[in-house]
C-alpha atoms as a PDB file:
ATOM      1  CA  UNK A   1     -65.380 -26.745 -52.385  1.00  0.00           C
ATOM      2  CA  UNK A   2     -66.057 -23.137 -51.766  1.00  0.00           C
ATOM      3  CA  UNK A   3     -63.472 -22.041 -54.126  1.00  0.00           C
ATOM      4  CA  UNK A   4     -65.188 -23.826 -56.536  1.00  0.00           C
ATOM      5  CA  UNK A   5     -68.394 -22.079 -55.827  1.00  0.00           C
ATOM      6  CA  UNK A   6     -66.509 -18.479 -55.972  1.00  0.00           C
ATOM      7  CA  UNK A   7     -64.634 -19.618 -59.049  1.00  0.00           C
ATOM      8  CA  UNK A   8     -68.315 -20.419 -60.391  1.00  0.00           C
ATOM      9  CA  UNK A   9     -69.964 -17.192 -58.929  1.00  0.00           C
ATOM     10  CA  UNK A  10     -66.783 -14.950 -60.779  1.00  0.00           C
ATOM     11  CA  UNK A  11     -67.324 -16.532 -63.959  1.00  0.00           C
ATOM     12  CA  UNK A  12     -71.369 -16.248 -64.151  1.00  0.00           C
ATOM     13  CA  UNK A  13     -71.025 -12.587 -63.148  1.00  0.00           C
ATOM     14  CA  UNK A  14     -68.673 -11.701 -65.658  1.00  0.00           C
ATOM     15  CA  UNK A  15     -70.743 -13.421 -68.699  1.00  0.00           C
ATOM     16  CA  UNK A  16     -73.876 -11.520 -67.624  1.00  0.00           C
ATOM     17  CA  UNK A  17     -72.086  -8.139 -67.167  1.00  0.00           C
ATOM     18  CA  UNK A  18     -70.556  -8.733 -70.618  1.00  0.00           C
ATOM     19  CA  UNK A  19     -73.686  -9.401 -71.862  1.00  0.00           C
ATOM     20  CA  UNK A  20     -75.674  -7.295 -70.195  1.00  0.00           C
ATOM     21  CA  UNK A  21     -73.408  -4.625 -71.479  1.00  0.00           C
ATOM     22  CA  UNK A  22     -74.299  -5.690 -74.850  1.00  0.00           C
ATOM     23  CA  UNK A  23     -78.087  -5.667 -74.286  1.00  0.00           C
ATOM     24  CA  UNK A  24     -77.991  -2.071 -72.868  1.00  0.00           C
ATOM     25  CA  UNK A  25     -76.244  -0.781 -76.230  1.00  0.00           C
ATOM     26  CA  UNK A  26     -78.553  -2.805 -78.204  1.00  0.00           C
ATOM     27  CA  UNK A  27     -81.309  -0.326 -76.484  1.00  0.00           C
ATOM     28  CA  UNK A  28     -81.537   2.236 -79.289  1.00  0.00           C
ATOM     29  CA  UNK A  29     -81.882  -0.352 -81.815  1.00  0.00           C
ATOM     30  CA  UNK A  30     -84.971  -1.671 -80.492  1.00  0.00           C
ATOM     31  CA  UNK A  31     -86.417   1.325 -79.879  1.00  0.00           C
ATOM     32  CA  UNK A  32     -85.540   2.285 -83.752  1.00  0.00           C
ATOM     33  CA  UNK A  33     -87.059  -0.925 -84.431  1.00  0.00           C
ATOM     34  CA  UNK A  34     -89.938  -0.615 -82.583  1.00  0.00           C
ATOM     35  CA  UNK A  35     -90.465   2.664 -84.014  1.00  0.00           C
ATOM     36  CA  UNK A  36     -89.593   1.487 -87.619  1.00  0.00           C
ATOM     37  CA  UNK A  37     -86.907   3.984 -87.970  1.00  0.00           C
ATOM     38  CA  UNK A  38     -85.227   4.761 -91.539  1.00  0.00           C
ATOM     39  CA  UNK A  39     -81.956   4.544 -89.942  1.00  0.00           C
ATOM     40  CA  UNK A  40     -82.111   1.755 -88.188  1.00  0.00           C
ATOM     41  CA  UNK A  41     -78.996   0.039 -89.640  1.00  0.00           C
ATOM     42  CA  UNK A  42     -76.947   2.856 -88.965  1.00  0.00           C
ATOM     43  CA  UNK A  43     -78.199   3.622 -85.183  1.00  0.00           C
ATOM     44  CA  UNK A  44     -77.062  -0.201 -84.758  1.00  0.00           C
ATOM     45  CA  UNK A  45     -74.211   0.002 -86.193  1.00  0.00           C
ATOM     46  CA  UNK A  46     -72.841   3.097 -84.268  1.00  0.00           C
ATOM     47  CA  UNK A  47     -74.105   1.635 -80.796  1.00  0.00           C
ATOM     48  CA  UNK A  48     -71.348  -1.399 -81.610  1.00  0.00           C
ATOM     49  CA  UNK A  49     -69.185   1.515 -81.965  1.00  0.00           C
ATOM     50  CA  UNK A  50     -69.809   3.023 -79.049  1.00  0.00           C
ATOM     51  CA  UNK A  51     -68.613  -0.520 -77.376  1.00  0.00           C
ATOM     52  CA  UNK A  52     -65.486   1.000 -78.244  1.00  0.00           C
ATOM     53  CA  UNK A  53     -65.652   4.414 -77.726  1.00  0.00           C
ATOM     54  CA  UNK A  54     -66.574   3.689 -73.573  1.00  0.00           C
ATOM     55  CA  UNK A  55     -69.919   4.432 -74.684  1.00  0.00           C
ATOM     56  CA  UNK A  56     -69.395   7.978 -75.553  1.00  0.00           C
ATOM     57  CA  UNK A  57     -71.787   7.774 -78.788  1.00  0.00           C
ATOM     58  CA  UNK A  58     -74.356   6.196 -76.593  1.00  0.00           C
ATOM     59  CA  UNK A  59     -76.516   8.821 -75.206  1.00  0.00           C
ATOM     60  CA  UNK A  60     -76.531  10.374 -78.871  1.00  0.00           C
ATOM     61  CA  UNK A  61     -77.984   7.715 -80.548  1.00  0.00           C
ATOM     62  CA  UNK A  62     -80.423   7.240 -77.830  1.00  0.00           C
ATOM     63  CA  UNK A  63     -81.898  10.516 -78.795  1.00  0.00           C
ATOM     64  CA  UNK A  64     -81.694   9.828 -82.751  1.00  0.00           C
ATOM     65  CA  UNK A  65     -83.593   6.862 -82.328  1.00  0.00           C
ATOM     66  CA  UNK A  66     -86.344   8.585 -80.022  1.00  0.00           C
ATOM     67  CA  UNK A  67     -86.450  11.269 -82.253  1.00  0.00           C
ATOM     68  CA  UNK A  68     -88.630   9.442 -84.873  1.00  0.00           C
ATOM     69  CA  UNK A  69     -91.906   8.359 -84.614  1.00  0.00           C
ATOM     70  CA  UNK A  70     -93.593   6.738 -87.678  1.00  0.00           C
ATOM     71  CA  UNK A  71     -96.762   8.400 -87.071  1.00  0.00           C
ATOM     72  CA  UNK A  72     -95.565  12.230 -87.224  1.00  0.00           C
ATOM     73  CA  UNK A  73     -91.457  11.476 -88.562  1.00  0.00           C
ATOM     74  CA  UNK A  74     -89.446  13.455 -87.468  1.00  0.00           C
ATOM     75  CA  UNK A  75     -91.976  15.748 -85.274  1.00  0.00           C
ATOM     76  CA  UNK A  76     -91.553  18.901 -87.551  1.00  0.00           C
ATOM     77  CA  UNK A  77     -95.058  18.670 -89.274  1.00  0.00           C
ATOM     78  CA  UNK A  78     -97.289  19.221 -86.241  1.00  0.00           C
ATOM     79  CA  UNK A  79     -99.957  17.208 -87.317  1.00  0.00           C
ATOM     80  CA  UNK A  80    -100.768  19.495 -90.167  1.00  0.00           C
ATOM     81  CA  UNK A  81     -99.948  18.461 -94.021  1.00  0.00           C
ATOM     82  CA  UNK A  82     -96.812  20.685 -96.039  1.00  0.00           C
ATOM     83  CA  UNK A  83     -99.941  22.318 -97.805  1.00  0.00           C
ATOM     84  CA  UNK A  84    -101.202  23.477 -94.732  1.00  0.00           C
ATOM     85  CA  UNK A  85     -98.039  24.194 -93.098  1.00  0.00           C
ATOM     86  CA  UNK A  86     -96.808  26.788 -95.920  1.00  0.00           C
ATOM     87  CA  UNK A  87    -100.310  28.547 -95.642  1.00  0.00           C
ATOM     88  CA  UNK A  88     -99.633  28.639 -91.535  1.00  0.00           C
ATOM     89  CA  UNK A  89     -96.207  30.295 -91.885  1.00  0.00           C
ATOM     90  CA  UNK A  90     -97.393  32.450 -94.323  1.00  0.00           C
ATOM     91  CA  UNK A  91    -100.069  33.811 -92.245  1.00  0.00           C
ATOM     92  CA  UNK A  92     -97.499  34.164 -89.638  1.00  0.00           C
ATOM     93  CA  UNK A  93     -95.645  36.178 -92.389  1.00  0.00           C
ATOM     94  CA  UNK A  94     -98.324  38.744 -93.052  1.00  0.00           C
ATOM     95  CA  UNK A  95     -99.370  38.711 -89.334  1.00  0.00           C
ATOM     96  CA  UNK A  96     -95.229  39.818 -88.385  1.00  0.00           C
ATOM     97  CA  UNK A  97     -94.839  42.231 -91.472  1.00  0.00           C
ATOM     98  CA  UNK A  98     -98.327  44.221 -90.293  1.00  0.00           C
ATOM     99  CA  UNK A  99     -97.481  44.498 -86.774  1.00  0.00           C
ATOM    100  CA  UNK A 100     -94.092  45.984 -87.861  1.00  0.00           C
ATOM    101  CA  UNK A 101     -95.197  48.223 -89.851  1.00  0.00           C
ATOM    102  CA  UNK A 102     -97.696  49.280 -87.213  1.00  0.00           C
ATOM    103  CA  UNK A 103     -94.561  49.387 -84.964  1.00  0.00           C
ATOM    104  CA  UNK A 104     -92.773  51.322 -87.532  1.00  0.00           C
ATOM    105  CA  UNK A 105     -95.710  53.914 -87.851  1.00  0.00           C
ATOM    106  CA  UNK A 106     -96.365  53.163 -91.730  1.00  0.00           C
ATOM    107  CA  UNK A 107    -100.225  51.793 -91.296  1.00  0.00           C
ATOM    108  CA  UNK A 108    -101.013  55.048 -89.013  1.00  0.00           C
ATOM    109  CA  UNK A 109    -100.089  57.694 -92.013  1.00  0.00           C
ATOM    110  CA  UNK A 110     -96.936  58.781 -89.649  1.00  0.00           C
ATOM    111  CA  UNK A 111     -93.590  59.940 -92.294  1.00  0.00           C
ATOM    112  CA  UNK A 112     -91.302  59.298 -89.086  1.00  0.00           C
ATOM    113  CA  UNK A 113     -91.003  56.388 -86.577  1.00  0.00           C
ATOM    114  CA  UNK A 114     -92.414  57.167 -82.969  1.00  0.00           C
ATOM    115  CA  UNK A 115     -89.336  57.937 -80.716  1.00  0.00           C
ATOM    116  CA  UNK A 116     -88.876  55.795 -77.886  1.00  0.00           C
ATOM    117  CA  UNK A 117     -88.481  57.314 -74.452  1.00  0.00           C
ATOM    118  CA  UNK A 118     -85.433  57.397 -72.811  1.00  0.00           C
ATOM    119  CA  UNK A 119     -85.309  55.445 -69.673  1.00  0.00           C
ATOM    120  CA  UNK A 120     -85.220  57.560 -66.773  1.00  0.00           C
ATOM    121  CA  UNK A 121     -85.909  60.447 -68.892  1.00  0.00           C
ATOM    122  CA  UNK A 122     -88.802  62.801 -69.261  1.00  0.00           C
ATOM    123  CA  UNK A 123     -89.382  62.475 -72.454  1.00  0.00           C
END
């Protein structure tokens, strides 16, 4: 009787870890889902791959499918529209070029660059 009840208790843990292994690649789909990815066919896809890869591709894919959010895509926009952006890194722009032409002397009236010291040195 009790081998009966081993042979039992073998079997039922071997479905569920073979399913269960299935379920945890099946992770980054759902979240892709849940998230409403544009790649979701393809992050599914690769995670059936990575069943045969011993789950090399797995991590990766986790992060693909985090990395989108259908609120903000891909996260490079910081809230702010492409309009608003290109005026924000332009400002930026002007903001650098001024400071280094400050650093390079040009906005005091100075012909030369001020020499920087020489560590250690006196002057």
């Amino acid at each position: 009787m009790l081998d009966y009840v081993a042979l039992g208790i073998l079997i039922f843990a071997a479905v569920v870890l073979f399913y269960g292994i299935i379920v945890l690649h099946d992770i980054p789909y759902e979240i892709a889902v849940h998230r409403d990815h544009p790649h979701q066919d393809a992050i599914h896809a690769a995670g059936w791959v990575s069943l045969f890869t011993l789950h090399a591709l797995w991590p990766f894919l986790w992060i693909w499918a985090m990395l989108y959010r259908k609120d903000r895509g891909w996260g490079f926009h910081h809230g702010r529209t492409p309009q608003a952006e290109a005026e924000y890194l332009e400002g930026q722009l002007a903001e650098l070029r001024h400071r280094l032409e400050v650093l390079e002397g040009r906005a005091t009236g100075a012909d030369t660059p001020p020499v920087p010291k020489q560590p250690g040195g006196e002057g």
